[in-house]
C-alpha atoms as a PDB file:
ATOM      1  CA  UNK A   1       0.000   0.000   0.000  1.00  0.00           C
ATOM      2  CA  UNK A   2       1.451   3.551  -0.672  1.00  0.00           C
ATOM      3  CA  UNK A   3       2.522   5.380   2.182  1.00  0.00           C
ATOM      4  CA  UNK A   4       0.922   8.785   0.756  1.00  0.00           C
ATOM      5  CA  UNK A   5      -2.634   7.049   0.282  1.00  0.00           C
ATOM      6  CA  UNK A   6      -4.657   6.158   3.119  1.00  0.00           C
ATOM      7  CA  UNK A   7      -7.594   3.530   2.890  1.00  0.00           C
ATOM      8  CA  UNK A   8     -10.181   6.163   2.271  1.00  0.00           C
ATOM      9  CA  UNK A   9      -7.847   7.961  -0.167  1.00  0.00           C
ATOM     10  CA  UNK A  10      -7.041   4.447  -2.002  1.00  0.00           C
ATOM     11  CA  UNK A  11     -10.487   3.752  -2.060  1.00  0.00           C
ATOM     12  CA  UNK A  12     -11.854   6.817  -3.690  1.00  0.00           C
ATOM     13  CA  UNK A  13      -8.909   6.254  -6.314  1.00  0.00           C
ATOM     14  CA  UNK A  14     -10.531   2.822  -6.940  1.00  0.00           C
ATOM     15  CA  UNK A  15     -13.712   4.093  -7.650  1.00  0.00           C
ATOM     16  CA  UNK A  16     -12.313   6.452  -9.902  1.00  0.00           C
ATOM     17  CA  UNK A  17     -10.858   4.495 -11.919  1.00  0.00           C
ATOM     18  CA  UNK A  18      -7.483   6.379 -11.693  1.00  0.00           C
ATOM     19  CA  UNK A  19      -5.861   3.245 -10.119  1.00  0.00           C
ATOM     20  CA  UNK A  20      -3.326   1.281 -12.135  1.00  0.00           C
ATOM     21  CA  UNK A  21      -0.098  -1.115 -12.629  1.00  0.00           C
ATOM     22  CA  UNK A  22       1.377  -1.633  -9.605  1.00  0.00           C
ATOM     23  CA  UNK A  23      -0.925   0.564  -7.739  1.00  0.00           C
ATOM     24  CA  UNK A  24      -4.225  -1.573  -8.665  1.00  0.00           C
ATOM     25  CA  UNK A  25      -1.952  -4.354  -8.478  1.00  0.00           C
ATOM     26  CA  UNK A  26      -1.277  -3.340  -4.945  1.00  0.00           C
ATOM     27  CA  UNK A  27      -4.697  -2.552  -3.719  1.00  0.00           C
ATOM     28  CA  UNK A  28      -5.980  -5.918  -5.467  1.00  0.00           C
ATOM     29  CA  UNK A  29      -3.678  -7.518  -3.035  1.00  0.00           C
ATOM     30  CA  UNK A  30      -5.053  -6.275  -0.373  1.00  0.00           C
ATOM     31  CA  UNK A  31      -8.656  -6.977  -0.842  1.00  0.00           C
ATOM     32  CA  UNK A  32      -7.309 -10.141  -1.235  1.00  0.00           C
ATOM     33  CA  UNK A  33      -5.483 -10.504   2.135  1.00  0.00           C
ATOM     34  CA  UNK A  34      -7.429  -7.953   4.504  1.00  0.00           C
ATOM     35  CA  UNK A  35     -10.860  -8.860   5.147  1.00  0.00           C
ATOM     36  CA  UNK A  36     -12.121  -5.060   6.883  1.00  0.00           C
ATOM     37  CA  UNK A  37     -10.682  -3.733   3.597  1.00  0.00           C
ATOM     38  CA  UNK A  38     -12.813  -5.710   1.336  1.00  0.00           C
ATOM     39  CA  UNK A  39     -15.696  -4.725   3.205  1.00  0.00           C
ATOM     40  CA  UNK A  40     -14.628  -1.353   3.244  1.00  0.00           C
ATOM     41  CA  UNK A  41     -14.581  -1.693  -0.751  1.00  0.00           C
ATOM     42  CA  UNK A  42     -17.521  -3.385  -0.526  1.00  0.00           C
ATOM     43  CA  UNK A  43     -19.435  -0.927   1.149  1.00  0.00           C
ATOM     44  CA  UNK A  44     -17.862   1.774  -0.534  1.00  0.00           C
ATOM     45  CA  UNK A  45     -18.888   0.383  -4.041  1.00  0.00           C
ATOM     46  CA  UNK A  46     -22.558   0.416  -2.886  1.00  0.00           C
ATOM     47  CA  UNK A  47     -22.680   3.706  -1.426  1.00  0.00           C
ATOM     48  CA  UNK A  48     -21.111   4.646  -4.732  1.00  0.00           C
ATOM     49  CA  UNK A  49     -23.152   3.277  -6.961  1.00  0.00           C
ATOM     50  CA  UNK A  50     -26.066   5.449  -5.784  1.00  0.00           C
ATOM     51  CA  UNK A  51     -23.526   8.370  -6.003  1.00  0.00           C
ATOM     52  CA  UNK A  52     -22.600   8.980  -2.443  1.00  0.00           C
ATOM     53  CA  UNK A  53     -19.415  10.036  -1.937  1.00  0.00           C
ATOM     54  CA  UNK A  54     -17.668   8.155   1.223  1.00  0.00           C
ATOM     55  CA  UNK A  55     -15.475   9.748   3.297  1.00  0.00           C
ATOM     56  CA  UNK A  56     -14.808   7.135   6.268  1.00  0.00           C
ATOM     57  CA  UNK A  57     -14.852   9.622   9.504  1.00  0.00           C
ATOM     58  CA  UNK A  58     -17.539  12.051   8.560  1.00  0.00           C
ATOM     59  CA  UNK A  59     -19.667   8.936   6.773  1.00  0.00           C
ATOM     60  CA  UNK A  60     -19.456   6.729   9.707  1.00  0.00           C
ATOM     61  CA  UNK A  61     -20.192   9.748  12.674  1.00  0.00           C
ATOM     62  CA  UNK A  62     -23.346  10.392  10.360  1.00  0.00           C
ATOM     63  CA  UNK A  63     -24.167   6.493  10.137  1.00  0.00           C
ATOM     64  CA  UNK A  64     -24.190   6.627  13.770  1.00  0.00           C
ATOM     65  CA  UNK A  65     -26.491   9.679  14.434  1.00  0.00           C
ATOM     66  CA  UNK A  66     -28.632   8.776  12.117  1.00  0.00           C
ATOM     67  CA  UNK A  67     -28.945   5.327  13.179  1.00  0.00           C
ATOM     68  CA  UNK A  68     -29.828   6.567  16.688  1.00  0.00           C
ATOM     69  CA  UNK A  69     -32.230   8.679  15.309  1.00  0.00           C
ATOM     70  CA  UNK A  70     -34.437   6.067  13.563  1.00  0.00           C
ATOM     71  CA  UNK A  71     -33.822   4.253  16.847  1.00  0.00           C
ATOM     72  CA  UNK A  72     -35.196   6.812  18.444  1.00  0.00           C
ATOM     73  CA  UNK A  73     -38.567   7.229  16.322  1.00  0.00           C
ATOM     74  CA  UNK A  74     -38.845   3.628  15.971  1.00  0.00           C
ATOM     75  CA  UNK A  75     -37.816   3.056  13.046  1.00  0.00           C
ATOM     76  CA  UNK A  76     -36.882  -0.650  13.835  1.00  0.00           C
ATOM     77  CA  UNK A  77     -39.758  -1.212  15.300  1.00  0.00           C
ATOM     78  CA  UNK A  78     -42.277  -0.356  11.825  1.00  0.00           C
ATOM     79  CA  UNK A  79     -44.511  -2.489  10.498  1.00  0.00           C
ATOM     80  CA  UNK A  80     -43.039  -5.447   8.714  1.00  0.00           C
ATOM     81  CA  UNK A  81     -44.594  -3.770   4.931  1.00  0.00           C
ATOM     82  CA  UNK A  82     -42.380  -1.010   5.310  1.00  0.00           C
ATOM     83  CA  UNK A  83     -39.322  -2.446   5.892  1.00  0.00           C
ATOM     84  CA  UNK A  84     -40.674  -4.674   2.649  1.00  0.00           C
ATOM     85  CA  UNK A  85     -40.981  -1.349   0.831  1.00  0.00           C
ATOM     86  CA  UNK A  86     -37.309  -0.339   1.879  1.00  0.00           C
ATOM     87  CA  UNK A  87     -35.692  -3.592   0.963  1.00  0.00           C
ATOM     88  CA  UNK A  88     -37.822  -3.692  -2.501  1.00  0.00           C
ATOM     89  CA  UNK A  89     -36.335  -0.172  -3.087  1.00  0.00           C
ATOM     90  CA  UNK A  90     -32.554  -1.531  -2.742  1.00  0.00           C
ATOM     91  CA  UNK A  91     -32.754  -4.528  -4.098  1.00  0.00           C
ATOM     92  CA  UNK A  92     -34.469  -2.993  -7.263  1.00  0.00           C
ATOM     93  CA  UNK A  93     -32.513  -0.206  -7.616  1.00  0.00           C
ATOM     94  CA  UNK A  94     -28.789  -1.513  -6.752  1.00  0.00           C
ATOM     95  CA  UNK A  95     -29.246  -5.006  -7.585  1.00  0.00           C
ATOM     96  CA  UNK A  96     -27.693  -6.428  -4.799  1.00  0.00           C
ATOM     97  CA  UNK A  97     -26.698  -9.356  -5.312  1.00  0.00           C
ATOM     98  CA  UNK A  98     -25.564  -9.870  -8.438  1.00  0.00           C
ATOM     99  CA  UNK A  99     -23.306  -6.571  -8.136  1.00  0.00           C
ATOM    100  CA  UNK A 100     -21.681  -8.030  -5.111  1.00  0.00           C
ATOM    101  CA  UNK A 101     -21.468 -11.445  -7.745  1.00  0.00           C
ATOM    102  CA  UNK A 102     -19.622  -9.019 -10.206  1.00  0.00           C
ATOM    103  CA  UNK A 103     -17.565  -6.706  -7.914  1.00  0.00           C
ATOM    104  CA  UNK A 104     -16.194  -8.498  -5.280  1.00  0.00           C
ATOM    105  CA  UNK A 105     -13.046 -10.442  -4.985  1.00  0.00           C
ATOM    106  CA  UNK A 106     -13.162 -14.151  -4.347  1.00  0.00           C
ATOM    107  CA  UNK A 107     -12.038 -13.724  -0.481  1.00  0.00           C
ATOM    108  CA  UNK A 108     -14.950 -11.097  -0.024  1.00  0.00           C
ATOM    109  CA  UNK A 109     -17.310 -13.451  -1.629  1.00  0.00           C
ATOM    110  CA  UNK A 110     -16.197 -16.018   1.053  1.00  0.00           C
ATOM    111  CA  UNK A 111     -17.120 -12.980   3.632  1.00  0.00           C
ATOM    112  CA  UNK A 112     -20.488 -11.818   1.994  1.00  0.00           C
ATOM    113  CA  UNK A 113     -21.678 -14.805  -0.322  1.00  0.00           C
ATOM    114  CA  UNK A 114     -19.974 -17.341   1.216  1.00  0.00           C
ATOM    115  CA  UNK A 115     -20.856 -21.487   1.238  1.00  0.00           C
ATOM    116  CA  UNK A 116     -20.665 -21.194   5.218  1.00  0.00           C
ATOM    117  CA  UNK A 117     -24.071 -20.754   6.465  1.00  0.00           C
ATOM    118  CA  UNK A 118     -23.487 -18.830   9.753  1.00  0.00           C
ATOM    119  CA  UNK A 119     -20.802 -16.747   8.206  1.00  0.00           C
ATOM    120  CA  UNK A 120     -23.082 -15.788   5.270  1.00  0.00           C
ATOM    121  CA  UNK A 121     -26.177 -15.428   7.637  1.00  0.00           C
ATOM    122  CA  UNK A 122     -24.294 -13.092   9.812  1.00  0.00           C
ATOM    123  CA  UNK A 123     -22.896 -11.199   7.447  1.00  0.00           C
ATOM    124  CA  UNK A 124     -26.175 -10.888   4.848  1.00  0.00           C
ATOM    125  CA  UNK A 125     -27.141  -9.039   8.248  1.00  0.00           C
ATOM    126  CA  UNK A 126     -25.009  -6.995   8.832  1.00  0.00           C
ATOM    127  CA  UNK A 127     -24.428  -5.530   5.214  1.00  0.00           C
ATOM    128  CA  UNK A 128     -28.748  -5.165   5.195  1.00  0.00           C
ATOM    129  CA  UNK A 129     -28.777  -3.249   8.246  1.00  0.00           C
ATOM    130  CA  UNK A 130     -26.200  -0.887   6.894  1.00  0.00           C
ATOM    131  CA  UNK A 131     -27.059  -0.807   3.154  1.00  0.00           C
ATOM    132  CA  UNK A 132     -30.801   0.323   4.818  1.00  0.00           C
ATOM    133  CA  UNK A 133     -29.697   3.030   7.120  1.00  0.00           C
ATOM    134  CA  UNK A 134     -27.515   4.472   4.577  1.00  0.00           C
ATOM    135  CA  UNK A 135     -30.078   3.669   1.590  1.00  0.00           C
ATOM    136  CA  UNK A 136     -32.479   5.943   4.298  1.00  0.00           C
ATOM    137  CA  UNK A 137     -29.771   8.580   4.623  1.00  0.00           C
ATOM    138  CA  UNK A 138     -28.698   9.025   1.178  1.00  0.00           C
ATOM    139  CA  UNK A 139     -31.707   8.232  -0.546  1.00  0.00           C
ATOM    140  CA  UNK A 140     -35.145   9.577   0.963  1.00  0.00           C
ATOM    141  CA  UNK A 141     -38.055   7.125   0.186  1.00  0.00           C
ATOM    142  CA  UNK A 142     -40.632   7.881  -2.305  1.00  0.00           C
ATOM    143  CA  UNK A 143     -43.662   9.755  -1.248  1.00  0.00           C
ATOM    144  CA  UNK A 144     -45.811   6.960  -1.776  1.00  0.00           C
ATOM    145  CA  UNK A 145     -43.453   4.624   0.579  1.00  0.00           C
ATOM    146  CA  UNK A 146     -43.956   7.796   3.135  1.00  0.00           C
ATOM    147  CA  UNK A 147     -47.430   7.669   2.979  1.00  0.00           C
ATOM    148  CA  UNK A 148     -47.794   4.300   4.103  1.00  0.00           C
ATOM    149  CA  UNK A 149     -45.608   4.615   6.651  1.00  0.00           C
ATOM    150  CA  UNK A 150     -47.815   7.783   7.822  1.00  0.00           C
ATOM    151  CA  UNK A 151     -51.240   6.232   7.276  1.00  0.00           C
ATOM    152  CA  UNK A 152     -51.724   4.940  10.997  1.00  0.00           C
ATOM    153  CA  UNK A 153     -50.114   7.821  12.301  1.00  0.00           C
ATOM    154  CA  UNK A 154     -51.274  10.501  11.393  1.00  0.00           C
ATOM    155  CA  UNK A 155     -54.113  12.621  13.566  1.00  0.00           C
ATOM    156  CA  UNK A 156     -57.813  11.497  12.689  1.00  0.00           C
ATOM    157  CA  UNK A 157     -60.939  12.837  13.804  1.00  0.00           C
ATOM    158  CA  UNK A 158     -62.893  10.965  16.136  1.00  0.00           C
ATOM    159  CA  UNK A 159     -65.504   8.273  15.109  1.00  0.00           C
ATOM    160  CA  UNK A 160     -68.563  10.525  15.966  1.00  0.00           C
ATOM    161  CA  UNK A 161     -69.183  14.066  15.062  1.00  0.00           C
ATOM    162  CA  UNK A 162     -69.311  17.009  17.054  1.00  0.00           C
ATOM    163  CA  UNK A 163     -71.859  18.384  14.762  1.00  0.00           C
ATOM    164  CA  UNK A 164     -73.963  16.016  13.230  1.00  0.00           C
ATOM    165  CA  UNK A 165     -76.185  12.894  14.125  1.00  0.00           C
ATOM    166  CA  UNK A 166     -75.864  11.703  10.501  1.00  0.00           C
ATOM    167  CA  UNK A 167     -72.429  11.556  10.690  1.00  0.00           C
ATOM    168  CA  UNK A 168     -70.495   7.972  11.227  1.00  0.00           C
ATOM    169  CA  UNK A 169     -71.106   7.098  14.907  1.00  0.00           C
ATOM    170  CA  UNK A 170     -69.781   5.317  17.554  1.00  0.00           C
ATOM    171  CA  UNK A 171     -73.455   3.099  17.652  1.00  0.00           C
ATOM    172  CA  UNK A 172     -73.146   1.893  14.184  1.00  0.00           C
ATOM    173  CA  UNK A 173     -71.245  -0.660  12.308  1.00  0.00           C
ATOM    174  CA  UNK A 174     -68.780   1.376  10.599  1.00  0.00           C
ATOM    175  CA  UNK A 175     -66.572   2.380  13.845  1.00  0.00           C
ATOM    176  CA  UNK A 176     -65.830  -1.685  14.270  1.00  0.00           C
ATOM    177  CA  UNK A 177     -64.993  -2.243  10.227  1.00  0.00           C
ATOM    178  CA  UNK A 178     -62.407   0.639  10.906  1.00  0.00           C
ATOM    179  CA  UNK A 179     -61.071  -0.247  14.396  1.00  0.00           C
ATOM    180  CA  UNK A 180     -60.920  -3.874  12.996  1.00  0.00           C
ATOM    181  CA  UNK A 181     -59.566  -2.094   9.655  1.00  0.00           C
ATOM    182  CA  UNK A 182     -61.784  -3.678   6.972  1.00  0.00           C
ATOM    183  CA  UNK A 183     -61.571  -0.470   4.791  1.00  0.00           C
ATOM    184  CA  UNK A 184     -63.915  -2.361   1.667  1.00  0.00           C
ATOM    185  CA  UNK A 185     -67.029  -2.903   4.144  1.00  0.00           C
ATOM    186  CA  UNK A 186     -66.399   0.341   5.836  1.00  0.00           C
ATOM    187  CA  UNK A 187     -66.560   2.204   2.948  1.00  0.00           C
ATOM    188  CA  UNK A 188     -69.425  -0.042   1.838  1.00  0.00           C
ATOM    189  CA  UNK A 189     -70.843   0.978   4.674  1.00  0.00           C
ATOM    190  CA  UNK A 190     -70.605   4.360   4.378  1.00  0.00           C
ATOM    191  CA  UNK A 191     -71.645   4.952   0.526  1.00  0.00           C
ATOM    192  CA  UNK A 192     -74.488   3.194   1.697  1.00  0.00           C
ATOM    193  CA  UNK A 193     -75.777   5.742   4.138  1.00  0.00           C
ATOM    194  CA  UNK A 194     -75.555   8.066   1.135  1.00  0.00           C
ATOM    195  CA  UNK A 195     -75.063  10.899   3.144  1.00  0.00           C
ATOM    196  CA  UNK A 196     -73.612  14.337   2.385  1.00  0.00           C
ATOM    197  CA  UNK A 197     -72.404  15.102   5.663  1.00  0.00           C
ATOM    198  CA  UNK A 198     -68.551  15.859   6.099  1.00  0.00           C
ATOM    199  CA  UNK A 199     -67.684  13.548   8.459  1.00  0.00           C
ATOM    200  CA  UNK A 200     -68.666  10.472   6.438  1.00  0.00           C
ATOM    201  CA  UNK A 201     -67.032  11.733   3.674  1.00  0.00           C
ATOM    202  CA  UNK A 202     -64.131  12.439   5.760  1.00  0.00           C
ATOM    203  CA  UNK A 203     -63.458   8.833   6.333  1.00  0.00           C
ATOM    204  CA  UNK A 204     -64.726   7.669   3.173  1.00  0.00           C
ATOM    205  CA  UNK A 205     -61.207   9.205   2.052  1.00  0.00           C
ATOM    206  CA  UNK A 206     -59.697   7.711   4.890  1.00  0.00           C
ATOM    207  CA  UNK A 207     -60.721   4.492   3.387  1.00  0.00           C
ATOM    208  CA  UNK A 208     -59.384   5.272   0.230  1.00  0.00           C
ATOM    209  CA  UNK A 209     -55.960   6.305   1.107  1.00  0.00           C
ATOM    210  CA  UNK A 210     -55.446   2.583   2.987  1.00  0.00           C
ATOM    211  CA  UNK A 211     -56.688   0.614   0.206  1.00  0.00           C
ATOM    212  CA  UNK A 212     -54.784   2.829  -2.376  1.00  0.00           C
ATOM    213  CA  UNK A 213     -51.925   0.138  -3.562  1.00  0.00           C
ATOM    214  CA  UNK A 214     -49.749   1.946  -5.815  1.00  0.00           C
ATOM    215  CA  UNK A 215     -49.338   5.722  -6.962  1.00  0.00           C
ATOM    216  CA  UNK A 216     -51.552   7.831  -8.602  1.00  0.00           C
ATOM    217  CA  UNK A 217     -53.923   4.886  -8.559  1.00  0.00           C
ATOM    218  CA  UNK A 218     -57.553   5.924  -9.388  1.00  0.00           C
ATOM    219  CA  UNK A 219     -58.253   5.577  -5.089  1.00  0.00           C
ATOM    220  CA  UNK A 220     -55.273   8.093  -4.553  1.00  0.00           C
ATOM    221  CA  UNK A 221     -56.888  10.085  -6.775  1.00  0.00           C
ATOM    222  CA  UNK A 222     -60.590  10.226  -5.177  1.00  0.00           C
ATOM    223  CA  UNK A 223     -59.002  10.826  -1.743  1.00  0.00           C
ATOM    224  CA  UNK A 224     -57.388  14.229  -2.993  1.00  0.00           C
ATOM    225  CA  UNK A 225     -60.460  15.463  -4.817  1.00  0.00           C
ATOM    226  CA  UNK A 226     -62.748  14.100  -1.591  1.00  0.00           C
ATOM    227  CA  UNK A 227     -60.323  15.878   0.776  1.00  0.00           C
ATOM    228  CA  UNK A 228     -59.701  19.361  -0.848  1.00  0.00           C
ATOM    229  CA  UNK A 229     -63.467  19.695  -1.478  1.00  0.00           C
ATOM    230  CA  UNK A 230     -63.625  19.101   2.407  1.00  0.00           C
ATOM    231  CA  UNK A 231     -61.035  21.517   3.549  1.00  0.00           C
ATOM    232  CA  UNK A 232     -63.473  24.449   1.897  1.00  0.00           C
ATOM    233  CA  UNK A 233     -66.388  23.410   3.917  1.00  0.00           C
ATOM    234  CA  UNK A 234     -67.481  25.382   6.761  1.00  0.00           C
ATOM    235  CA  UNK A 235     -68.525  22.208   9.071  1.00  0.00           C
ATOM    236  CA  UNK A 236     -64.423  22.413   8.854  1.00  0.00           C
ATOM    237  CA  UNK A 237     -63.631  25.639  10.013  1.00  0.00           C
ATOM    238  CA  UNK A 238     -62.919  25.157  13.417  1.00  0.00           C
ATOM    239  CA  UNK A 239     -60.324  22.743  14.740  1.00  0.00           C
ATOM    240  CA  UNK A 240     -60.904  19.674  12.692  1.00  0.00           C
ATOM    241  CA  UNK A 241     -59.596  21.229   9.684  1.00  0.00           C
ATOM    242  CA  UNK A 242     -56.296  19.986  10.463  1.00  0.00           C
ATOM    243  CA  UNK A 243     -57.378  16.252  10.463  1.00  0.00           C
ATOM    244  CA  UNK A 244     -58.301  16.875   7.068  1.00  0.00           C
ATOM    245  CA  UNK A 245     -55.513  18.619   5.955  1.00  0.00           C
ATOM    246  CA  UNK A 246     -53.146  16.012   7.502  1.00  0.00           C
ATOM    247  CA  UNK A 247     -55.123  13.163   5.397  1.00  0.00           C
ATOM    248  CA  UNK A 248     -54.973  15.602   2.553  1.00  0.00           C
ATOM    249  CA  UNK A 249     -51.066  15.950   2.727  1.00  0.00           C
ATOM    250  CA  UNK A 250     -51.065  11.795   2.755  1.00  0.00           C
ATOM    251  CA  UNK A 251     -53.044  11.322  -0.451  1.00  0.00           C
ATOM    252  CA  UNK A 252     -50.718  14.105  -1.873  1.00  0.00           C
ATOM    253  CA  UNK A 253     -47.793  12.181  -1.170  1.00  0.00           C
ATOM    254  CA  UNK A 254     -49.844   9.411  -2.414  1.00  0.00           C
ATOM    255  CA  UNK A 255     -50.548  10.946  -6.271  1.00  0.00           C
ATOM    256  CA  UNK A 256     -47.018  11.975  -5.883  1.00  0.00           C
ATOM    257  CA  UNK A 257     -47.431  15.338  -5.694  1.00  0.00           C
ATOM    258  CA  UNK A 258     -45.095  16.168  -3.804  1.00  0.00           C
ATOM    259  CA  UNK A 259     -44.918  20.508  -4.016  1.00  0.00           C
ATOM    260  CA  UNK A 260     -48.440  20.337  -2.850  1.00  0.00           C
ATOM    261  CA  UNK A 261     -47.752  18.059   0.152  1.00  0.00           C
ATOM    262  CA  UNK A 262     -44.941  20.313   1.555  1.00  0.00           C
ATOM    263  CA  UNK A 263     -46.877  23.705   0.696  1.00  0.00           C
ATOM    264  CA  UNK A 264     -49.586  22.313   3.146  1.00  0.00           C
ATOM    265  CA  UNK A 265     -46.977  20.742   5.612  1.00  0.00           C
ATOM    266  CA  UNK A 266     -45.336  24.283   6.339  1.00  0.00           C
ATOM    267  CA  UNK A 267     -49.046  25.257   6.522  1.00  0.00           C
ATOM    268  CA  UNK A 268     -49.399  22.586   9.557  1.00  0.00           C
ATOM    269  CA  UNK A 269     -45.934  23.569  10.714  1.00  0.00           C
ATOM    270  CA  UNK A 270     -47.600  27.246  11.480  1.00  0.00           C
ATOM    271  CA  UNK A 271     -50.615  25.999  13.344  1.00  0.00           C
ATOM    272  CA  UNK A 272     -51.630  26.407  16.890  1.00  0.00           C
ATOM    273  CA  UNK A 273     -51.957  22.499  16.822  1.00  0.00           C
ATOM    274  CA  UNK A 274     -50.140  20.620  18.748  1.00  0.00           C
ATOM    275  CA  UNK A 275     -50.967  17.515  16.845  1.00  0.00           C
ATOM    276  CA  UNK A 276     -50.846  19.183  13.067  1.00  0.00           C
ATOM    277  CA  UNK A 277     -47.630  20.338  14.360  1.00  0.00           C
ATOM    278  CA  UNK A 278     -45.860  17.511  15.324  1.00  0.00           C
ATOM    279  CA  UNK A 279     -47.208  15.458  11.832  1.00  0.00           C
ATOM    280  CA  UNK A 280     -45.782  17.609  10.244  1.00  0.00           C
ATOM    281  CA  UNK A 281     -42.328  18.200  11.578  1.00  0.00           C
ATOM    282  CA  UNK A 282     -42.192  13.838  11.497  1.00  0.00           C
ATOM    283  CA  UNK A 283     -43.365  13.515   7.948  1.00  0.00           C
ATOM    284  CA  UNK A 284     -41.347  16.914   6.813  1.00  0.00           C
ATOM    285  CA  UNK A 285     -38.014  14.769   8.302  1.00  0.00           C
ATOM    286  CA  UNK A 286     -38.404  11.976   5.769  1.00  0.00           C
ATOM    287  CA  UNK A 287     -39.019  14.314   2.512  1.00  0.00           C
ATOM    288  CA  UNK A 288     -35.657  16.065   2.498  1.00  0.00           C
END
């Protein structure tokens, strides 16, 4: 190894291409012989692949932070579909493993594809929890894959209205189908009614949003016009405009529209809601 190149350095040469003779022969050499090196390269041909630049210090202090921070918000702790999402996104977009097949040397492929079951198990881990923290870090998700994650957490209005005895109530049918979240017969249920009141409209678009499968679906679609019609009404002038608004930014996200969405977050971020607040500031985080 040259004594004026550090492993960072030497790395960043690599993916350059500006490495060769003796120098490539050099650093082949030691892929060959130093296993943390190889994974170095390894890592560092992923990250650049989805043009991230790696520097080791500052990358690795960032890694950490933001690893605590997903910690923190419970990240690990989602529902098993979005992780799905997340690992659908990498595996599509970097083709995993048949780029480690291509670039890695055949000591590293003993390391991350080897025949040894417990080494490959263990390190298949390892590499996935990184490659998804940094795929997180470097690459926001979509603002479909945001929506979903948002869908159960964002502020709703309550079952019954504060207004209206035609609205969906607590005595009925429909507050079971979407505790019990059977969002077909609940929205069944309320077409049914064929009522014009707010509320039930409300969480007619509600029902859309969670049985909306991909974007700008014809359901994503019917949940924006549904919920912008609703923000105009007066039965939502007083503080339950923000639950509509907050469902509005969702189906947004949703239809991929994404100026929209953050117009009306930074509209949420200025309200004397607690709750609209703190949505937004969460969901804001993830579309940087």
């Amino acid at each position: 190894m040259s004594d004026k190149m550090n492993h960072v350095e030497w790395i960043d040469a690599w993916l350059a291409g500006t490495l060769a003779g003796e120098e490539l022969a050099a650093f082949e050499r030691e892929r060959e012989q130093n296993d943390e090196f190889a994974k170095q390269c390894l890592i560092a041909a992923v990250l650049h692949k989805k043009g991230a630049e790696l520097r080791q210090n500052d990358f690795l202090k960032k890694l950490t932070d933001l690893e605590q921070n997903l910690e923190q918000e419970g990240f690990f702790e989602q529902e098993t579909h979005f992780k799905k999402e997340i690992l659908k996104k990498i595996e599509g977009e970097l083709d995993i493993e048949n780029f480690f097949k291509r670039n890695t040397t055949q000591r590293a492929k003993r390391i991350f594809l080897g025949s040894v079951q417990r080494r490959w198990l263990a390190a298949a881990a390892a590499i996935a929890a990184i490659l998804v923290v940094a795929w997180w870090f470097f690459v926001p998700p979509s603002p479909y894959i945001v929506a979903q994650h948002y869908l159960d957490k964002a502020p709703k209005l309550p079952f019954l209205s504060p207004k209206s005895s035609g609205a969906v109530s607590k005595s009925n049918t429909i507050d079971s189908l979407l505790n019990a979240q059977d969002y077909n017969k609940a929205i069944d249920s309320i077409r049914a009614k064929n009522s014009d009141v707010g509320f039930d409209r409300y969480w007619e678009a509600v029902c859309l949003l969670h049985l909306s499968e991909q974007p700008e679906d014809t359901l994503a679609k019917k949940a924006v016009s549904l919920l912008e019609y609703l923000e105009k009404q007066e039965e939502f002038t007083d503080g339950s405009k923000i639950f509509v608004q907050c469902q509005l930014v969702l189906a947004y996200l949703k239809n991929n529209q994404l100026d929209k969405a953050i117009n009306l977050l930074e509209q949420l971020k200025n309200s004397p809601d607690d709750k609209g607040q703190s949505f937004a500031i969460a969901i804001g985080n993830h579309l940087r």
